[in-house]
Protein backbone atom coordinates (compact mmCIF):
# COMPACT_ATOMS: atom_id res chain seq x y z
CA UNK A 1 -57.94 9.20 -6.66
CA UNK A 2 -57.44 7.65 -3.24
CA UNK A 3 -56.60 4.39 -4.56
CA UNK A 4 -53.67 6.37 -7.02
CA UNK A 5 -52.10 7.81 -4.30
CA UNK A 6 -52.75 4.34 -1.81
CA UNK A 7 -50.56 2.99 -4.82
CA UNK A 8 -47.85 5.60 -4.90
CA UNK A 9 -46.96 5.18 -1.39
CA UNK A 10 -47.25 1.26 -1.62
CA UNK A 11 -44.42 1.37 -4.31
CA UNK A 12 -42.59 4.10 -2.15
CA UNK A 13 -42.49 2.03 0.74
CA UNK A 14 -41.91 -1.40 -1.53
CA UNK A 15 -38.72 0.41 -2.74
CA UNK A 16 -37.54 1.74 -0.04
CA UNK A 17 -37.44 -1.58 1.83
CA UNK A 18 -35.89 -2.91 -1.07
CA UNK A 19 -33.33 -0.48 -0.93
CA UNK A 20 -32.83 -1.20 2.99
CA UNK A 21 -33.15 -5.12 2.15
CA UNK A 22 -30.09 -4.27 0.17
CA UNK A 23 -27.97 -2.25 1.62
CA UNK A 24 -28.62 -4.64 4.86
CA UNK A 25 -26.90 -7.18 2.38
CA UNK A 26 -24.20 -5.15 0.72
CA UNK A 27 -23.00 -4.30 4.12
CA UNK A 28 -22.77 -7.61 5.29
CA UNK A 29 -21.06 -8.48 1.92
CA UNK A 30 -18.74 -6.15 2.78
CA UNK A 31 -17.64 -7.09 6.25
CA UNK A 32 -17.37 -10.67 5.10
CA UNK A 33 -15.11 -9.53 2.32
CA UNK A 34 -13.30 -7.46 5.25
CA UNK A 35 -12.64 -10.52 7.28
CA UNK A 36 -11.86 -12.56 3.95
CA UNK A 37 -8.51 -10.34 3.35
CA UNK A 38 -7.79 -9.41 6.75
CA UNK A 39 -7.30 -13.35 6.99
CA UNK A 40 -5.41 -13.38 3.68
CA UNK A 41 -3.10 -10.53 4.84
CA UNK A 42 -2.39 -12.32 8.28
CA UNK A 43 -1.68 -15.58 6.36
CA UNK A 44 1.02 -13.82 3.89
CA UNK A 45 2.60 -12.00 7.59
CA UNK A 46 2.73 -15.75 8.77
CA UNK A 47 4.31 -17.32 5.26
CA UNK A 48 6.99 -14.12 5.04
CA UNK A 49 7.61 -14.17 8.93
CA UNK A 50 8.75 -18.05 7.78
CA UNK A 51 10.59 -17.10 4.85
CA UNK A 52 12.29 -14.58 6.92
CA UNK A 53 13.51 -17.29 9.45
CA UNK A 54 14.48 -19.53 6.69
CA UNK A 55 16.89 -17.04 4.86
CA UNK A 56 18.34 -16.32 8.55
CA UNK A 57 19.20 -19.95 8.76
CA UNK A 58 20.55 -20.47 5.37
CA UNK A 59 22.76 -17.12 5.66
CA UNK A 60 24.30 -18.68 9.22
CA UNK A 61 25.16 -21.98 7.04
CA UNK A 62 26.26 -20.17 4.33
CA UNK A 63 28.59 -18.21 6.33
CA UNK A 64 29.60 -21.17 8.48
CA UNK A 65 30.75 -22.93 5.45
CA UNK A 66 32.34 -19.55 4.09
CA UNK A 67 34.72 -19.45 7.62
CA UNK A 68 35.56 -23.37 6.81
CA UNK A 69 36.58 -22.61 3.23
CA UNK A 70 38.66 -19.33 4.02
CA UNK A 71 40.30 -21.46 6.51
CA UNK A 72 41.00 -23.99 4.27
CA UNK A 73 42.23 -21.77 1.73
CA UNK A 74 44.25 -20.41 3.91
CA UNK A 75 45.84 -23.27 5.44
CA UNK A 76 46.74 -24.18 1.54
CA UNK A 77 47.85 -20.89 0.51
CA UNK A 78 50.94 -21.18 3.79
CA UNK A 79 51.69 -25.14 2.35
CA UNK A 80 51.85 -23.61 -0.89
CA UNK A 81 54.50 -20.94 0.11
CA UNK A 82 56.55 -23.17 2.59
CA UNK A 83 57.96 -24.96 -0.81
């Protein structure tokens, strides 16, 4: 009878540090998987803080060459109405 309940709590305790074994490893799974997308998320703040100084450029050129052809337009438009 002693032996019986010797193996009961042997399996009890054999679970239970199984259980502990892996939640010890699940929660280290999960902190690495924490640090894996709070990388990722920094990395796409990095790539849209670029694309963000990329479309500032390209508007200023765009606009730059808008002024040059209004001017130009304009300069044709007054030959245009001199004759």
């Amino acid at each position: 009878m002693v032996e019986i309940y010797a193996a009961i709590i042997g399996a009890a305790i054999g679970v239970g540090g199984a259980s502990a074994g892996n939640f010890g490893r699940r929660n280290v799974e999960a902190r690495e998987a924490i640090v894996r997308l709070t990388v990722a998320v920094e990395n796409i703040s990095e790539k849209l803080e670029e694309l963000h100084e990329d479309m500032k450029q390209d508007r200023k050129e765009i606009y730059n060459r808008l002024s040059i052809h209004e001017n130009r337009l304009t300069m044709l438009e007054g030959t245009t109405q001199r004759k």
